[in-house]
N, C-alpha and C. Protein backbone atom coordinates (compact mmCIF):
# COMPACT_ATOMS: atom_id res chain seq x y z
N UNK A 1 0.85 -1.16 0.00
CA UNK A 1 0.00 0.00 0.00
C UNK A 1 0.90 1.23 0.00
N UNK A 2 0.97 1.93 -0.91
CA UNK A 2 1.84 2.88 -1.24
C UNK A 2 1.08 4.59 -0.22
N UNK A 3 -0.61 4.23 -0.67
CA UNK A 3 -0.92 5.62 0.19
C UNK A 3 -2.38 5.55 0.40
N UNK A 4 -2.44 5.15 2.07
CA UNK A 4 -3.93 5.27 2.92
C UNK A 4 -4.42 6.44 2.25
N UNK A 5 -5.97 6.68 1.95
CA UNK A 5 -6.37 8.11 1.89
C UNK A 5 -7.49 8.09 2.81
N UNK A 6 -8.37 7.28 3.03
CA UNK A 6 -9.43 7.24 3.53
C UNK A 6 -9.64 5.86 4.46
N UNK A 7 -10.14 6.27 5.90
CA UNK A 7 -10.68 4.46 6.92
C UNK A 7 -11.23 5.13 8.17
N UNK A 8 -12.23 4.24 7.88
CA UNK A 8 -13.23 4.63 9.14
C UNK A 8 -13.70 2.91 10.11
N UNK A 9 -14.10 3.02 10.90
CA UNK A 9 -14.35 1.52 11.74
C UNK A 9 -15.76 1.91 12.35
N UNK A 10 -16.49 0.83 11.71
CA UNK A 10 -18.08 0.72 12.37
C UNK A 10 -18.05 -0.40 13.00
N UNK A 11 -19.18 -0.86 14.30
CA UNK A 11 -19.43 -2.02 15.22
C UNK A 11 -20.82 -2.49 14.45
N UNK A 12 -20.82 -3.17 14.02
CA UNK A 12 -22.38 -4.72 13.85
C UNK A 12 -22.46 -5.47 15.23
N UNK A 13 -23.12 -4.88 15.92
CA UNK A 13 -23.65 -5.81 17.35
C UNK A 13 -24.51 -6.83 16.78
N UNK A 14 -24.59 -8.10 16.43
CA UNK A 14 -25.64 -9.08 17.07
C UNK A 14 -25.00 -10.35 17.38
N UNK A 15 -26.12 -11.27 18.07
CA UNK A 15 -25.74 -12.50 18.66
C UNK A 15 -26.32 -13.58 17.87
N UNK A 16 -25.57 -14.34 17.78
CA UNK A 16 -26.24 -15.87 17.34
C UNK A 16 -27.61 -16.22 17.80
N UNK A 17 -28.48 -16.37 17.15
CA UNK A 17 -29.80 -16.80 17.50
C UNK A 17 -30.69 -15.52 17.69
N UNK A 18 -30.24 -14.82 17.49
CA UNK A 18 -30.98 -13.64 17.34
C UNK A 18 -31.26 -12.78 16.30
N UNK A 19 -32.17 -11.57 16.01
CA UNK A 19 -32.04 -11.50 14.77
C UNK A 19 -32.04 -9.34 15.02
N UNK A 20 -31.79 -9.37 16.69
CA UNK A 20 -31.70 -7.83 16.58
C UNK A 20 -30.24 -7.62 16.51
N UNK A 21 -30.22 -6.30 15.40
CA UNK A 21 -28.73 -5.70 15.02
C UNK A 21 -28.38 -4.60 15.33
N UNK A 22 -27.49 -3.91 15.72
CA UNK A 22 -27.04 -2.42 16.44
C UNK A 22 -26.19 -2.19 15.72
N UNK A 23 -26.14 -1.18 14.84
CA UNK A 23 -25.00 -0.42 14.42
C UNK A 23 -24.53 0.80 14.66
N UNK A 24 -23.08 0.35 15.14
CA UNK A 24 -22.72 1.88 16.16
C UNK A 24 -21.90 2.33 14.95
N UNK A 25 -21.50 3.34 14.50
CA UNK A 25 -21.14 4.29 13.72
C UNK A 25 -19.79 5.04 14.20
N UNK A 26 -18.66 5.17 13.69
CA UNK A 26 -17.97 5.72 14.07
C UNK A 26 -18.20 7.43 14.27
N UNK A 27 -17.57 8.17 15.39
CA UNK A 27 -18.15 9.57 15.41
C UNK A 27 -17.35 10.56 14.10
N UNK A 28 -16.54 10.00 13.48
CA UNK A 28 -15.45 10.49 12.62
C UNK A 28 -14.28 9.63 11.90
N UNK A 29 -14.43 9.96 10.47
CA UNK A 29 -13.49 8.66 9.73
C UNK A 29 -12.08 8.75 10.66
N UNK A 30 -10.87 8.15 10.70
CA UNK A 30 -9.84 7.85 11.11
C UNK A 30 -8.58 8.65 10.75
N UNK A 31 -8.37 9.02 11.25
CA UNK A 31 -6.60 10.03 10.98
C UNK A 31 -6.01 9.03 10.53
N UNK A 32 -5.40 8.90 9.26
CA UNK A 32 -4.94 7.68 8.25
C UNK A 32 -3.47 8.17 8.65
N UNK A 33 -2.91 8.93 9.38
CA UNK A 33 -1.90 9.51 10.00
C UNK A 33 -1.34 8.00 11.36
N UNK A 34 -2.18 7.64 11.79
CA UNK A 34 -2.13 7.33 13.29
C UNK A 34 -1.31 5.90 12.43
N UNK A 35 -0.20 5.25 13.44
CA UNK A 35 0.12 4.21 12.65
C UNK A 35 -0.35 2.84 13.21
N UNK A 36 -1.30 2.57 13.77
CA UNK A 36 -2.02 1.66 14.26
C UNK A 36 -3.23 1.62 13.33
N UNK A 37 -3.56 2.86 12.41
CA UNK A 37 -4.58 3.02 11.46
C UNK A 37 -3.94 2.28 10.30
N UNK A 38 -2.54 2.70 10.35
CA UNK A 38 -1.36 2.61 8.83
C UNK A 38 -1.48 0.86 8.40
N UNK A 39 -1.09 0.42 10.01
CA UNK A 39 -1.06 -0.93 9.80
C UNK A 39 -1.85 -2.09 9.85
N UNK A 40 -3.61 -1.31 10.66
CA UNK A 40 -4.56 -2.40 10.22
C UNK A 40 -4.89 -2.31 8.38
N UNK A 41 -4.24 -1.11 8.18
CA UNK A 41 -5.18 -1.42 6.31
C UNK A 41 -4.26 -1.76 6.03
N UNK A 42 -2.90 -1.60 6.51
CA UNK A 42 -1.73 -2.45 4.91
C UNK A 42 -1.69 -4.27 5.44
N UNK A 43 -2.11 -4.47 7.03
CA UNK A 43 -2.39 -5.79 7.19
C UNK A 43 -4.02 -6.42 6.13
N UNK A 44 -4.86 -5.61 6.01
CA UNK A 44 -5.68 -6.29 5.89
C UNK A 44 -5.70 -6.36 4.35
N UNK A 45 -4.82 -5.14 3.51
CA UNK A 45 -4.54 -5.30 2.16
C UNK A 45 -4.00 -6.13 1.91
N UNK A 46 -3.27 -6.41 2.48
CA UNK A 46 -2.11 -7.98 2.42
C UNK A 46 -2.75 -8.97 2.48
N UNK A 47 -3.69 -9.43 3.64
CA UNK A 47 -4.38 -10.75 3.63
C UNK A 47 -5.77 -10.43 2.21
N UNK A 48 -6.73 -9.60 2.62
CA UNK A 48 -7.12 -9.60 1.00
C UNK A 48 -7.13 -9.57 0.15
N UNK A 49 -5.85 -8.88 -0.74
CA UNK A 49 -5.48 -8.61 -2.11
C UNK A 49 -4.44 -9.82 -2.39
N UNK A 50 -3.73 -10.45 -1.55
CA UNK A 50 -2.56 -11.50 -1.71
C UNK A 50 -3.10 -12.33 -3.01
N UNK A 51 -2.15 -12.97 -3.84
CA UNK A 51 -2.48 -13.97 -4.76
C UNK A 51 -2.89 -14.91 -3.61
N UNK A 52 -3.58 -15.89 -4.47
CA UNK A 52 -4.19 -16.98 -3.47
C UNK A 52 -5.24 -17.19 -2.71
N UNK A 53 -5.90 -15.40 -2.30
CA UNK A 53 -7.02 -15.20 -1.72
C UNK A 53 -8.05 -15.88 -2.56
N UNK A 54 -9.04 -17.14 -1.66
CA UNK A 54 -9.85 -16.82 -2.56
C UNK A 54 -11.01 -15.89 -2.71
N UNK A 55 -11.18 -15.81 -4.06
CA UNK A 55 -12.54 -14.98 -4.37
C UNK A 55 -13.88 -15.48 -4.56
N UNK A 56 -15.49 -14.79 -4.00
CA UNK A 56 -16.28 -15.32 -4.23
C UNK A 56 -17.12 -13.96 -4.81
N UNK A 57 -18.03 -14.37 -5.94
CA UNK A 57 -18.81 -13.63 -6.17
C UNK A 57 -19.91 -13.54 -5.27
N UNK A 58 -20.01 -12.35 -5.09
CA UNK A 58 -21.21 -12.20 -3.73
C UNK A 58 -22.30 -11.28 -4.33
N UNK A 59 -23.01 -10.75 -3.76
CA UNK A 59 -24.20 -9.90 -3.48
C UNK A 59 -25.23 -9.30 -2.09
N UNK A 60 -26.08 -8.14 -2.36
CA UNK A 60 -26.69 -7.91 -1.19
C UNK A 60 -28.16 -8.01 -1.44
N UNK A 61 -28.79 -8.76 -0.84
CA UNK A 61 -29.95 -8.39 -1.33
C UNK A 61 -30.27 -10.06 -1.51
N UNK A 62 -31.45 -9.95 -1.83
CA UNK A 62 -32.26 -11.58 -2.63
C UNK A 62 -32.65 -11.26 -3.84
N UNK A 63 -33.52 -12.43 -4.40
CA UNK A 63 -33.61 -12.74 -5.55
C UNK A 63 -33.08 -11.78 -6.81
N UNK A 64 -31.30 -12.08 -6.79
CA UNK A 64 -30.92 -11.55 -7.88
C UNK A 64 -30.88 -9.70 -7.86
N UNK A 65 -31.14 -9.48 -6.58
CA UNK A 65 -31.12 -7.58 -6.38
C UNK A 65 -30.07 -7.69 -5.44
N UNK A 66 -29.27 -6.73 -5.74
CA UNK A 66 -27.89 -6.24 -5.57
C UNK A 66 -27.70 -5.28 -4.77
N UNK A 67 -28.69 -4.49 -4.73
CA UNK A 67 -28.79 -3.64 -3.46
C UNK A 67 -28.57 -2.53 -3.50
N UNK A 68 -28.05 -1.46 -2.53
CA UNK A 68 -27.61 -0.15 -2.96
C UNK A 68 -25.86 -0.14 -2.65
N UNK A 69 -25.68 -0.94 -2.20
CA UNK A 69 -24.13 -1.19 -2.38
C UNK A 69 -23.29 -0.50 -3.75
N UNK A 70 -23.52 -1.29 -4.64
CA UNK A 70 -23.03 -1.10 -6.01
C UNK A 70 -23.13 0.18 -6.48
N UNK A 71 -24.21 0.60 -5.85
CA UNK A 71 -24.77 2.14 -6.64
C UNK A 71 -23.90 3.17 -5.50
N UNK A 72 -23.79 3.08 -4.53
CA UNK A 72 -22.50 3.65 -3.64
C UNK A 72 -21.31 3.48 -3.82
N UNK A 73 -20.55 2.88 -4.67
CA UNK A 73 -19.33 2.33 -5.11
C UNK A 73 -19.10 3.17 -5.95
N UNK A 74 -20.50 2.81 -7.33
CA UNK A 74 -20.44 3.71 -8.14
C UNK A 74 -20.31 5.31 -7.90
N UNK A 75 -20.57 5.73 -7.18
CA UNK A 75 -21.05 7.52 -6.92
C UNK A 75 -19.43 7.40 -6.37
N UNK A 76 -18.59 6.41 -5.82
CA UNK A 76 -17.26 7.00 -5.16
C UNK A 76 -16.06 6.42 -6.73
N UNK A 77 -16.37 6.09 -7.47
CA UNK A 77 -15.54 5.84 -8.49
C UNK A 77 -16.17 7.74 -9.45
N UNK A 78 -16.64 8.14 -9.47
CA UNK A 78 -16.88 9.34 -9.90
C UNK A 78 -16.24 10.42 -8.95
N UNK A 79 -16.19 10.11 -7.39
CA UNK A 79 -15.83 11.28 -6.67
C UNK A 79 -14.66 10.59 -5.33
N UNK A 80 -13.74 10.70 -5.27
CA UNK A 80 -13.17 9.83 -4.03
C UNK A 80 -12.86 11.24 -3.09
N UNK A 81 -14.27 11.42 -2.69
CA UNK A 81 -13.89 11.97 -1.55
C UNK A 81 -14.46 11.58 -0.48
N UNK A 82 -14.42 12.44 0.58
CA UNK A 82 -14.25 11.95 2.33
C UNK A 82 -15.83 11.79 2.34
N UNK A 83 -17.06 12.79 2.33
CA UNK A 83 -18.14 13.10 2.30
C UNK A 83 -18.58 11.05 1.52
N UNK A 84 -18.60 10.97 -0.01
CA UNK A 84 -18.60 9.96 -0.45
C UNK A 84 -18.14 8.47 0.38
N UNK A 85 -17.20 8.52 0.24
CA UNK A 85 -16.97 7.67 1.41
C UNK A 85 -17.64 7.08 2.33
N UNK A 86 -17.71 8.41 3.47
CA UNK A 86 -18.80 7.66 4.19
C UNK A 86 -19.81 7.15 4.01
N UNK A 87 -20.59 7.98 3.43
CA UNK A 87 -21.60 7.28 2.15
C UNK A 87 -21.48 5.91 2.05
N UNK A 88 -20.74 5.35 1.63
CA UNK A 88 -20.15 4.07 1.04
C UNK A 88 -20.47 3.35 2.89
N UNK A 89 -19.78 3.77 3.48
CA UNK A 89 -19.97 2.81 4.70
C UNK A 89 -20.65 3.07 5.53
N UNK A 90 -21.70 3.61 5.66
CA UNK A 90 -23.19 3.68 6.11
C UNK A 90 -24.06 3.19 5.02
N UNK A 91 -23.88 2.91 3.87
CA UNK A 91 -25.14 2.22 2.95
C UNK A 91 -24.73 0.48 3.14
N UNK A 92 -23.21 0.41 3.28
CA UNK A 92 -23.11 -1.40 3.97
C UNK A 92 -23.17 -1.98 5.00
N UNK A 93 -23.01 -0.70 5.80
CA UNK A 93 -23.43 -1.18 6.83
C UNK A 93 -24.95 -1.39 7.28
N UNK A 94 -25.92 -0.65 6.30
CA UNK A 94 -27.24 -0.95 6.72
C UNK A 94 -27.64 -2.23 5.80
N UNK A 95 -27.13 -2.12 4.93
CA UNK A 95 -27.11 -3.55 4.09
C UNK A 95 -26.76 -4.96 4.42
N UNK A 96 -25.64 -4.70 5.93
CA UNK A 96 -24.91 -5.40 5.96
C UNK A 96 -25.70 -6.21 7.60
N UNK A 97 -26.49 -4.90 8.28
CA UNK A 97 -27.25 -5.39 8.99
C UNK A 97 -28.62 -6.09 8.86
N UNK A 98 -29.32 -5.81 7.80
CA UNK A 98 -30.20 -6.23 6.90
C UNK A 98 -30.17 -7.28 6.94
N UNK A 99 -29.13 -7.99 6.19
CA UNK A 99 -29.38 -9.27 6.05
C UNK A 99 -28.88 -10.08 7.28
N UNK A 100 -27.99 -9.94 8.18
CA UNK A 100 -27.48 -10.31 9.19
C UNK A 100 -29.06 -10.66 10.18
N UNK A 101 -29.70 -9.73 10.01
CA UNK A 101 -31.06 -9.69 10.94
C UNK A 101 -31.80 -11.19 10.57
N UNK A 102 -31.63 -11.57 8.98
CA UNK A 102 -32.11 -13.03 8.60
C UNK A 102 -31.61 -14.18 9.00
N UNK A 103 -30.51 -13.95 9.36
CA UNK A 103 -29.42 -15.52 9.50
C UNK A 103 -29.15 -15.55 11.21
N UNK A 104 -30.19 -16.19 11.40
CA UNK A 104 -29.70 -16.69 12.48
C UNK A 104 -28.79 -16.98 13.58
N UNK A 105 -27.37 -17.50 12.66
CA UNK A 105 -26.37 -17.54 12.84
C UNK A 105 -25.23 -16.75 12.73
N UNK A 106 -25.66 -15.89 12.43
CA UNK A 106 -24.72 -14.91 12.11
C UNK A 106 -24.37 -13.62 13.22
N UNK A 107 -23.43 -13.36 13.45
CA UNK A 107 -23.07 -12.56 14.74
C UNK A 107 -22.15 -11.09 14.27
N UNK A 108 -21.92 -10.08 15.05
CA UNK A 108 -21.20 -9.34 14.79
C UNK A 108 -19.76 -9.31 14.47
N UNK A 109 -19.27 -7.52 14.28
CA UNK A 109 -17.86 -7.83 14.01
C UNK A 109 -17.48 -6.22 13.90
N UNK A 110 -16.34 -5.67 13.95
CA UNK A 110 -15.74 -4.64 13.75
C UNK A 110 -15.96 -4.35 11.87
N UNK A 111 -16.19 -3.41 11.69
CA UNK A 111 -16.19 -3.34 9.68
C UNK A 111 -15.82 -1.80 9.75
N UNK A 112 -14.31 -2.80 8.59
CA UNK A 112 -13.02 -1.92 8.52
C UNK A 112 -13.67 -1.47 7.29
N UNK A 113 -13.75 -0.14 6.30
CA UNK A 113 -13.61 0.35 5.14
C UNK A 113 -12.23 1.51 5.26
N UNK A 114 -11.19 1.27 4.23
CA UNK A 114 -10.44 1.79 4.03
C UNK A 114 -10.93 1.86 2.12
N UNK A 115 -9.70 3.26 1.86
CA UNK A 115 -10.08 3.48 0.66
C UNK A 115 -8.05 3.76 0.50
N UNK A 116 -7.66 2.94 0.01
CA UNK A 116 -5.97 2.93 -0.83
C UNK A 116 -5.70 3.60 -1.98
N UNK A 117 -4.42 3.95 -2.03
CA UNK A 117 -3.82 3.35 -3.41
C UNK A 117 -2.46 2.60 -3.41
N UNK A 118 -2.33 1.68 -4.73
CA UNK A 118 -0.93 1.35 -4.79
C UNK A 118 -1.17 1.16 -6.55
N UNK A 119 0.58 1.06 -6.93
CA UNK A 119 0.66 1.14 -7.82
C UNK A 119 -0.07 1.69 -8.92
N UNK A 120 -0.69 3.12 -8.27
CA UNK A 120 -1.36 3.87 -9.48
C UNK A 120 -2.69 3.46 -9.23
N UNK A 121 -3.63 2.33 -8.82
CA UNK A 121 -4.79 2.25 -9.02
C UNK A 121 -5.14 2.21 -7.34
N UNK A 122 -6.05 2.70 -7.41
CA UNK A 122 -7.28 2.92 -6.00
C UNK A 122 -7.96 1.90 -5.24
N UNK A 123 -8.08 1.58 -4.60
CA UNK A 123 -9.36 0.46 -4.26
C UNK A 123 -9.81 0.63 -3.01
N UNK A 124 -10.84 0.50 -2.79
CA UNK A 124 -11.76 0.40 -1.46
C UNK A 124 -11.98 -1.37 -0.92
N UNK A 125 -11.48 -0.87 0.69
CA UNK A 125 -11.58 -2.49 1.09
C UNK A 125 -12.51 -2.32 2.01
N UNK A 126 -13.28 -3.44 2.50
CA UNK A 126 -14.10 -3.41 3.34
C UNK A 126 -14.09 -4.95 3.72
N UNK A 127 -13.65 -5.09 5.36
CA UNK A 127 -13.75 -6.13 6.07
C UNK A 127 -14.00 -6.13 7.03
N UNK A 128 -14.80 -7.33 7.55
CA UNK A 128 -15.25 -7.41 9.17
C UNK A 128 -14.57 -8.31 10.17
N UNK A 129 -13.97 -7.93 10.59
CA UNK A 129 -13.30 -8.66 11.86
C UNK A 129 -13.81 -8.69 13.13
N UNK A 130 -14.13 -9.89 13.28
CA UNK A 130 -14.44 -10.52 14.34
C UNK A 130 -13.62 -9.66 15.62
N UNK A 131 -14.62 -10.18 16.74
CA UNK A 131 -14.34 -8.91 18.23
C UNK A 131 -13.53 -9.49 19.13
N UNK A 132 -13.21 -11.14 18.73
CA UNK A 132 -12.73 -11.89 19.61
C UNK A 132 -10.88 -11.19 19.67
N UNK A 133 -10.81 -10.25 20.49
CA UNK A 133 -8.94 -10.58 20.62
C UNK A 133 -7.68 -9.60 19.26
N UNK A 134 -8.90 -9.63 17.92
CA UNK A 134 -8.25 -9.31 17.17
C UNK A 134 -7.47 -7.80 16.73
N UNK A 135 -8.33 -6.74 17.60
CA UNK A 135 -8.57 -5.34 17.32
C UNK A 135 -9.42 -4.78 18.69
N UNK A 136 -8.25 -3.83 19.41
CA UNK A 136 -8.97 -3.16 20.42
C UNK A 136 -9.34 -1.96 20.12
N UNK A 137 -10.26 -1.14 20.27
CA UNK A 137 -10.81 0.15 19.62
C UNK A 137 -11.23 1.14 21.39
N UNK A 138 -10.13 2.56 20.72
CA UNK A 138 -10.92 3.26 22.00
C UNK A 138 -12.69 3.43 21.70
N UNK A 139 -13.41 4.18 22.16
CA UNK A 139 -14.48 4.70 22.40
C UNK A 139 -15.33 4.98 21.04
N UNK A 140 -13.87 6.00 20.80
CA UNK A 140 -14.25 6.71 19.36
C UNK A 140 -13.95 5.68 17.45
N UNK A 141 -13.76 4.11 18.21
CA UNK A 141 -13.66 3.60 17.41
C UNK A 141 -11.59 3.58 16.49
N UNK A 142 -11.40 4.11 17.37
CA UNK A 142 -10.31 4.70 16.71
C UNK A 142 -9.30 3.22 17.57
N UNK A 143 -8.02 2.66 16.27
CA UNK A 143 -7.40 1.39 17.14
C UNK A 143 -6.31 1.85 18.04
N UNK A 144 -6.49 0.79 19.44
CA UNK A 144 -5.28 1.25 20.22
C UNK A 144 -4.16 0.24 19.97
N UNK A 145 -4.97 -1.52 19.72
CA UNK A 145 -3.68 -2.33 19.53
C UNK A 145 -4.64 -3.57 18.80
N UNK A 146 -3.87 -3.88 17.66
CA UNK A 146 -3.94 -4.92 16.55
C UNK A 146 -3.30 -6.07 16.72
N UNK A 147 -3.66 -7.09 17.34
CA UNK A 147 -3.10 -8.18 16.70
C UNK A 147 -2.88 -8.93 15.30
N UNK A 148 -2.39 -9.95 14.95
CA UNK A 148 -2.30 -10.12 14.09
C UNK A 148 -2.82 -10.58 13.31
N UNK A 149 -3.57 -9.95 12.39
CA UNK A 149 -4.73 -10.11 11.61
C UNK A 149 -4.68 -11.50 10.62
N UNK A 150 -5.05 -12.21 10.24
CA UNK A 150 -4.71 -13.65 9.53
C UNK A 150 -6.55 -13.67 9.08
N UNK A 151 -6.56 -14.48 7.95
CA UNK A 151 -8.23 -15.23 7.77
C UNK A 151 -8.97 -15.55 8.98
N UNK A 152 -8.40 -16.39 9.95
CA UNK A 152 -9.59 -16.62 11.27
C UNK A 152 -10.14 -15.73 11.40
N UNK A 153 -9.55 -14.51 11.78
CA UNK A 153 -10.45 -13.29 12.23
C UNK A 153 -11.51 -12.34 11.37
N UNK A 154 -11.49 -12.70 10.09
CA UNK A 154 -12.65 -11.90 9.00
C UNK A 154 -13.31 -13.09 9.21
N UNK A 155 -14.42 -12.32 9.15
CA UNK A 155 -16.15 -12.96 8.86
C UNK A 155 -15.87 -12.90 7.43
N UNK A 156 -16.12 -11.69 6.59
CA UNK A 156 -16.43 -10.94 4.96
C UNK A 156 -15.26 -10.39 4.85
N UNK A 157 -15.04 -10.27 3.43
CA UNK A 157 -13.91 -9.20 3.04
C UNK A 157 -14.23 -8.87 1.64
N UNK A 158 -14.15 -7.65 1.25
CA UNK A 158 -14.29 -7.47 -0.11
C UNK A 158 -13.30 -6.30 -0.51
N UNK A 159 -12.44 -6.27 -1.76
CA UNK A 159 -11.56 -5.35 -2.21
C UNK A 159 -12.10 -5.23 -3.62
N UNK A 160 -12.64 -3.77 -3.58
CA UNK A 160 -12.59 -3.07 -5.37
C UNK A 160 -12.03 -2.56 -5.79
N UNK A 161 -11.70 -2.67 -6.90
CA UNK A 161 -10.16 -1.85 -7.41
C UNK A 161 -11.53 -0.99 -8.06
N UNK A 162 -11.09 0.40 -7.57
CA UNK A 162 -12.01 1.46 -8.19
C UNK A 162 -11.90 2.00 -9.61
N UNK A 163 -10.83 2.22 -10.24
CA UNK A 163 -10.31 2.57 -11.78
C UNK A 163 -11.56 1.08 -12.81
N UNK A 164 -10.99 -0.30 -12.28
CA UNK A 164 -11.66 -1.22 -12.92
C UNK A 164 -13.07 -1.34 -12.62
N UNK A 165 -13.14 -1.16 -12.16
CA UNK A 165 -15.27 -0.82 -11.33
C UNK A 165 -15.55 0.12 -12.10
N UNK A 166 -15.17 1.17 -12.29
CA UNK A 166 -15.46 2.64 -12.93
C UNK A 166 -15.25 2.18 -14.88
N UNK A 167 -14.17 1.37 -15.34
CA UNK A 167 -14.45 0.78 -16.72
C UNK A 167 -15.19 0.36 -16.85
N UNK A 168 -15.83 -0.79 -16.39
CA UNK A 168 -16.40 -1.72 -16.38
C UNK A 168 -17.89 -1.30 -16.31
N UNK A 169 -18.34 -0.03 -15.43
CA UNK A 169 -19.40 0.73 -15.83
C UNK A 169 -20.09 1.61 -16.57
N UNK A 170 -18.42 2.27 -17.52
CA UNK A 170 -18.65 2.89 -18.31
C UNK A 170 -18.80 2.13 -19.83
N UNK A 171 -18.63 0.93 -19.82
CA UNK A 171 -18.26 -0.06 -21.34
C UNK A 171 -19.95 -0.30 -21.27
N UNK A 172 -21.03 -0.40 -19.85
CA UNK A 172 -22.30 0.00 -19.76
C UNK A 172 -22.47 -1.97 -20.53
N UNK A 173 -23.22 -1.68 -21.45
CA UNK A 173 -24.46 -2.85 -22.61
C UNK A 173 -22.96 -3.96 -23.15
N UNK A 174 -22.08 -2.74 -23.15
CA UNK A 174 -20.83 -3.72 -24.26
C UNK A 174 -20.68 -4.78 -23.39
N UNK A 175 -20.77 -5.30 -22.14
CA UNK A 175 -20.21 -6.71 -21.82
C UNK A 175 -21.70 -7.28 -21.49
């Protein structure tokens, strides 16, 4: 990761067997300055972007609807700014509680969105790490100490390379 620009940290409260969800909101994205900020996104760029990761095609939403996710991605491949951004991680995170509210099984987690660059292209990551041990957060959401982040500890992870998201929408009917 050549250069943090943007990371903020939201909480998904729920419990297994339950289907109520709390989303606490950070009070303010993250001083990409702080180096406990530096090194949860170049750790978590590393375990997500690595060759080898695997990839799954996902979605939000049921039958075949995608949600407003995509359409928030889109509006930050037109504008990468701070305002946008958040944007971006308040529309997944309500998305993200949404469906969490269906599954039973499914429990909370810390959800990292950082927005990078390296080698010239951009990308927005967004992962949820589990609360067990992995990431202590003061008050304000902001990290005091990281362990070492590895696969056990993500629930989800998703990385968009924003330049290729932004082609890929403009080529429109052609694919």
């Amino acid at each position: 990761m050549e250069r943090l620009i943007f990371a903020v940290i939201h909480s998904l409260e729920k419990e297994a067997q339950s289907n109520l969800t709390l989303i606490r909101h950070a009070p303010a994205p993250l001083d990409v300055n702080i180096p406990q900020v530096v090194s949860l996104a170049e750790q978590l760029s590393r375990l997500v972007g690595r060759d080898g990761s695997t990839v799954f095609w996902g979605q939000f939403g049921a039958n075949n609807r995608e949600g407003k996710f995509p359409g928030a991605v889109e509006n930050l491949t037109a504008s990468i700014d701070l305002a946008t951004f958040l944007t971006v991680s308040e529309v997944a995170m309500a998305e993200l509680a949404a469906a969490a509210r269906n599954e039973r099984l499914a429990t909370g987690g810390f959800v990292c969105f950082v927005v990078y660059e390296v080698g010239g292209s951009q990308f927005l990551l967004v992962a949820m790490i589990k609360e067990r041990g992995a990431l202590t957060l003061s008050d304000d959401m902001v990290p005091i100490e990281i362990q070492e982040i590895d696969l056990s500890k993500l629930h989800q992870a998703a990385r968009v390379n924003l330049g290729r998201y932004e082609e890929f929408l403009s080529r429109g009917s052609d694919v």
